[in-house]
N, C-alpha and C. Protein backbone atom coordinates (compact mmCIF):
# COMPACT_ATOMS: atom_id res chain seq x y z
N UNK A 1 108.48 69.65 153.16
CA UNK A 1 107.93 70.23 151.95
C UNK A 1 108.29 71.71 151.87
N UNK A 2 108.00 72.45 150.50
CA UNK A 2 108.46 73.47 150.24
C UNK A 2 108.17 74.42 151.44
N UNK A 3 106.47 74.18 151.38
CA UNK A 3 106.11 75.49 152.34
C UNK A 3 106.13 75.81 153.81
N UNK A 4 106.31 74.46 154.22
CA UNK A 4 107.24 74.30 155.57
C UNK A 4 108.24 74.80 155.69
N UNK A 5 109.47 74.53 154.90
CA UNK A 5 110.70 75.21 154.72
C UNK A 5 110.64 76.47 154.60
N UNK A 6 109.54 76.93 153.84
CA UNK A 6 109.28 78.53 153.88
C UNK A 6 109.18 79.32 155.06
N UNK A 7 107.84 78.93 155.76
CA UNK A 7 107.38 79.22 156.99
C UNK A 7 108.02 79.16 158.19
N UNK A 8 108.85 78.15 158.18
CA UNK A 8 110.13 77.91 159.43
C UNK A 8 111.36 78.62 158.98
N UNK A 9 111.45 78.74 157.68
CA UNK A 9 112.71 80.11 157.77
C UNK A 9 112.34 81.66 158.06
N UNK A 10 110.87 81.91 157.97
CA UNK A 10 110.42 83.43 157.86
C UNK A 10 110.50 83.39 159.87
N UNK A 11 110.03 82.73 160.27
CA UNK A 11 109.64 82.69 162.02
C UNK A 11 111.04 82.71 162.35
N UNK A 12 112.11 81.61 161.96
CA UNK A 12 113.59 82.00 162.64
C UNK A 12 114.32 83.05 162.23
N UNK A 13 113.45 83.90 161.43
CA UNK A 13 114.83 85.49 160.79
C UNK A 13 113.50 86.18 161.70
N UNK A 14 113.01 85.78 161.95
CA UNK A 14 111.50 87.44 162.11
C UNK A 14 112.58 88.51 163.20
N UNK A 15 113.63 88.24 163.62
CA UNK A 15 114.32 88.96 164.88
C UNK A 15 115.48 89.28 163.80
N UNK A 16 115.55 89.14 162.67
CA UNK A 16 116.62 90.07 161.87
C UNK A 16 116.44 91.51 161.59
N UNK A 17 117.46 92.31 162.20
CA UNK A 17 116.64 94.04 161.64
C UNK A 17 117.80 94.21 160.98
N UNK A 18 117.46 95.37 159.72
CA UNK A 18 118.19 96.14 158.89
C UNK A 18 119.06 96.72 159.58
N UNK A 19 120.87 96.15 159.07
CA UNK A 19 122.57 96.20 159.52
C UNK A 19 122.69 95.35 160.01
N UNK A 20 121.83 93.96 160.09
CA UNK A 20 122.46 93.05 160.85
C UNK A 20 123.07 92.40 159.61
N UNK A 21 124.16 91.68 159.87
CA UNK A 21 124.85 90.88 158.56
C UNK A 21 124.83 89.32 158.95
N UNK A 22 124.74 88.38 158.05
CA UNK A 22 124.54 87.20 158.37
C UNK A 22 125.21 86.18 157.53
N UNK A 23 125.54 84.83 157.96
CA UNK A 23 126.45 83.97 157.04
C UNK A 23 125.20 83.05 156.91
N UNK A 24 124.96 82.41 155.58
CA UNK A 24 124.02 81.63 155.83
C UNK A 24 124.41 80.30 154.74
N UNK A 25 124.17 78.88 155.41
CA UNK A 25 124.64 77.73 155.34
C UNK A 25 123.43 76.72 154.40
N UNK A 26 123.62 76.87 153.08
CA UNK A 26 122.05 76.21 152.93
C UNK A 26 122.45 75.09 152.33
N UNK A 27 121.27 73.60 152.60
CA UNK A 27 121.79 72.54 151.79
C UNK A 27 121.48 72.94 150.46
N UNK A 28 122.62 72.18 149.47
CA UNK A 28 122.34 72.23 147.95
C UNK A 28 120.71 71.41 147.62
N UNK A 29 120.21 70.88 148.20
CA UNK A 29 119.16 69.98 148.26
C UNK A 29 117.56 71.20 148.37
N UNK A 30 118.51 71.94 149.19
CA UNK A 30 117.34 73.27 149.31
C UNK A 30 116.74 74.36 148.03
N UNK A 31 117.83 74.02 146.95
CA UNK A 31 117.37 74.72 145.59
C UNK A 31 115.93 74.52 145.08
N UNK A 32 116.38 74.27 143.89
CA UNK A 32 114.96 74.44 142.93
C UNK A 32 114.55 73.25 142.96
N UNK A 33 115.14 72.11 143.58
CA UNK A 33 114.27 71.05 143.35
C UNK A 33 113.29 70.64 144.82
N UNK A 34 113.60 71.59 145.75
CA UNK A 34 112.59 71.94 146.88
C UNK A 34 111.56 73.23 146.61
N UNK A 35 112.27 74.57 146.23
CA UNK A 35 111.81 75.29 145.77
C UNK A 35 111.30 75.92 144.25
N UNK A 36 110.47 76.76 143.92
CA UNK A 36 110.19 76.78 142.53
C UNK A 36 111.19 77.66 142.14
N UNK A 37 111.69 78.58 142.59
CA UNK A 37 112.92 79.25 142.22
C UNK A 37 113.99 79.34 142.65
N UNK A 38 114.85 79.68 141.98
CA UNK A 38 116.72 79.53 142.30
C UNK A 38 117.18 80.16 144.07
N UNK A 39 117.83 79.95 144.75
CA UNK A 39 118.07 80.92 145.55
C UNK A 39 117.59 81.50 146.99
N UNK A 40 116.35 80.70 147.08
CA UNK A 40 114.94 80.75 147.68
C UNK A 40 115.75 81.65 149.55
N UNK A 41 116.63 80.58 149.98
CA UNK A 41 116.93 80.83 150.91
C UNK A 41 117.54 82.48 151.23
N UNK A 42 118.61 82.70 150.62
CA UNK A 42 119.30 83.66 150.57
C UNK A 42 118.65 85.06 149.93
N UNK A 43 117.54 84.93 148.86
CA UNK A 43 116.85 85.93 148.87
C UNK A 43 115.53 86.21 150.14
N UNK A 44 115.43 85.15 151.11
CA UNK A 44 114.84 85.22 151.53
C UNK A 44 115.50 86.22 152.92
N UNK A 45 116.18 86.25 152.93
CA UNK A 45 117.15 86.77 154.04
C UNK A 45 117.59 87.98 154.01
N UNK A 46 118.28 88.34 152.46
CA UNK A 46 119.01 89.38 151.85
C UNK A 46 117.61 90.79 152.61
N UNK A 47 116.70 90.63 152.10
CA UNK A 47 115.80 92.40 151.92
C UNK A 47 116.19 91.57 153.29
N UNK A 48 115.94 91.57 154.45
CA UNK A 48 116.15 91.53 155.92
C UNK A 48 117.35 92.26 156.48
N UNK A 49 118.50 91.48 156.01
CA UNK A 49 119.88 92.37 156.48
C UNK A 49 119.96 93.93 155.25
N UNK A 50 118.66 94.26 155.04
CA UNK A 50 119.36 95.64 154.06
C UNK A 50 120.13 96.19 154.72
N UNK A 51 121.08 96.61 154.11
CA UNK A 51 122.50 97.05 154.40
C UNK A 51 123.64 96.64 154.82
N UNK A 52 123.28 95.07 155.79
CA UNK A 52 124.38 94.47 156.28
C UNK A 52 124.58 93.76 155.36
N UNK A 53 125.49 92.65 155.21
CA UNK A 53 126.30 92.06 154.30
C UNK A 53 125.89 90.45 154.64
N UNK A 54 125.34 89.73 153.64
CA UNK A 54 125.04 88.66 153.56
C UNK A 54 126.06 87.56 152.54
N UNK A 55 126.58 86.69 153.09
CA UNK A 55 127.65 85.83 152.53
C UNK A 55 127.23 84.42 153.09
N UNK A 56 127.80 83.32 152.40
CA UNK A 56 127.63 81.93 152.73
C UNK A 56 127.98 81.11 151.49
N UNK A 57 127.74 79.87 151.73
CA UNK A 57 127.42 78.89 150.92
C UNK A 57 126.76 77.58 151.07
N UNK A 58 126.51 77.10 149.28
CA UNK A 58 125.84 75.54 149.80
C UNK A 58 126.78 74.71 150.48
N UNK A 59 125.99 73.84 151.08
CA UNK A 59 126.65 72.50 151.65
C UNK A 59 125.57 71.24 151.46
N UNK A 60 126.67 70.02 151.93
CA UNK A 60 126.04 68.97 151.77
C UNK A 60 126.24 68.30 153.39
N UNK A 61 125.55 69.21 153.83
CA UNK A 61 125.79 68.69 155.39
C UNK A 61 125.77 70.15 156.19
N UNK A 62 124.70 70.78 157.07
CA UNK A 62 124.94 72.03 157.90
C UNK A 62 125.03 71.91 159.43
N UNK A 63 125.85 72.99 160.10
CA UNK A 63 126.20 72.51 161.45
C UNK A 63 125.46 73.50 161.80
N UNK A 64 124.19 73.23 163.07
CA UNK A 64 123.46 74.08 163.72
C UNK A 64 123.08 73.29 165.31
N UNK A 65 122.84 74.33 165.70
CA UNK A 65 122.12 73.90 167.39
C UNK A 65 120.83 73.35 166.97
N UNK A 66 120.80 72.41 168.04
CA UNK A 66 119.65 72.08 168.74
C UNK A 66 119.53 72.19 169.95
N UNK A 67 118.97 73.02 170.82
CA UNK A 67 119.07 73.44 172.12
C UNK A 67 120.45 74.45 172.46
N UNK A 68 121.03 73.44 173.53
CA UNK A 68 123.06 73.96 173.96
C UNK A 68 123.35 72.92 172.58
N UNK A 69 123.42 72.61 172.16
CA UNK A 69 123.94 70.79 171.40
C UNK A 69 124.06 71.84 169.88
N UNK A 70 125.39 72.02 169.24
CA UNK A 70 125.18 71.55 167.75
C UNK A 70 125.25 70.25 167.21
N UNK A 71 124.40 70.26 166.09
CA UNK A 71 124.48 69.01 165.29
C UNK A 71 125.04 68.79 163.98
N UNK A 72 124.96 68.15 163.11
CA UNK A 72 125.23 67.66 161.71
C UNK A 72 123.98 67.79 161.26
N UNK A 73 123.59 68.56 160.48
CA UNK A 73 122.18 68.40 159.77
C UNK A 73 121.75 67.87 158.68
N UNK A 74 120.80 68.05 157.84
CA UNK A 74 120.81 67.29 156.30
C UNK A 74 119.49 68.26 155.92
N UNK A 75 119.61 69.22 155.04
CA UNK A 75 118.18 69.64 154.12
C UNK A 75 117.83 70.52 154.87
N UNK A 76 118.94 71.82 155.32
CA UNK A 76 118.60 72.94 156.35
C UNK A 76 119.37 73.81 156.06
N UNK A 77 118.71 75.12 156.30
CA UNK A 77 119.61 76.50 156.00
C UNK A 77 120.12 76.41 157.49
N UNK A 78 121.21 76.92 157.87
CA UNK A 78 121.81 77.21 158.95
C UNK A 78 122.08 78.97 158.78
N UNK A 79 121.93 79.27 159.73
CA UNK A 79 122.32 81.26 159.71
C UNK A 79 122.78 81.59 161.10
N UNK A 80 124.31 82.18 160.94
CA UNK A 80 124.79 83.47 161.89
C UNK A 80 124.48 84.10 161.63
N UNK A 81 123.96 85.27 162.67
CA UNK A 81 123.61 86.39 162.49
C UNK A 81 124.11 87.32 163.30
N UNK A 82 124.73 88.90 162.60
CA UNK A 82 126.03 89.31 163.56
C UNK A 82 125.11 90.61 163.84
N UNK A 83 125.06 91.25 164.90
CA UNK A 83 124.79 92.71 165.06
C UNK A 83 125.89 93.47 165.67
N UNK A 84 126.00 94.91 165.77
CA UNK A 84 126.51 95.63 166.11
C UNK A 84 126.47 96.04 167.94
């Protein structure tokens, strides 16, 4: 549900500080028809990297870890996150 998705993306960025830049992988599934507004993911991220550079796109399928293990996912933002 929406606010799950909310809450589990705010806890996995909480270690993002301002200049870090990040690629972020979100399913198309993650829009407005999960969320009430457009974008949800990537504005959620953006004020975080102020100043670093935030780029990505949707997918229909995201590749992330689980543990050492990446996987194939379905209905998940995926995020690199680069520091200096």
């Amino acid at each position: 549900d929406a606010d799950s998705a909310h809450e589990d993306l705010h806890l996995l960025t909480s270690s993002i500080v301002a200049g870090d830049g990040a690629l972020l992988f979100t399913c198309n599934g993650r829009g407005q028809n999960l969320f009430e507004t457009p974008h949800h993911d990537a504005r959620t991220l953006a004020p975080l990297v102020s100043g670093g550079a935030l780029s990505g796109m949707f997918c229909a399928g995201e590749i992330g870890p689980v543990g050492p293990q990446s996987f194939l996912h379905g209905f998940t933002a995926s995020a690199a996150i680069f520091r200096d």
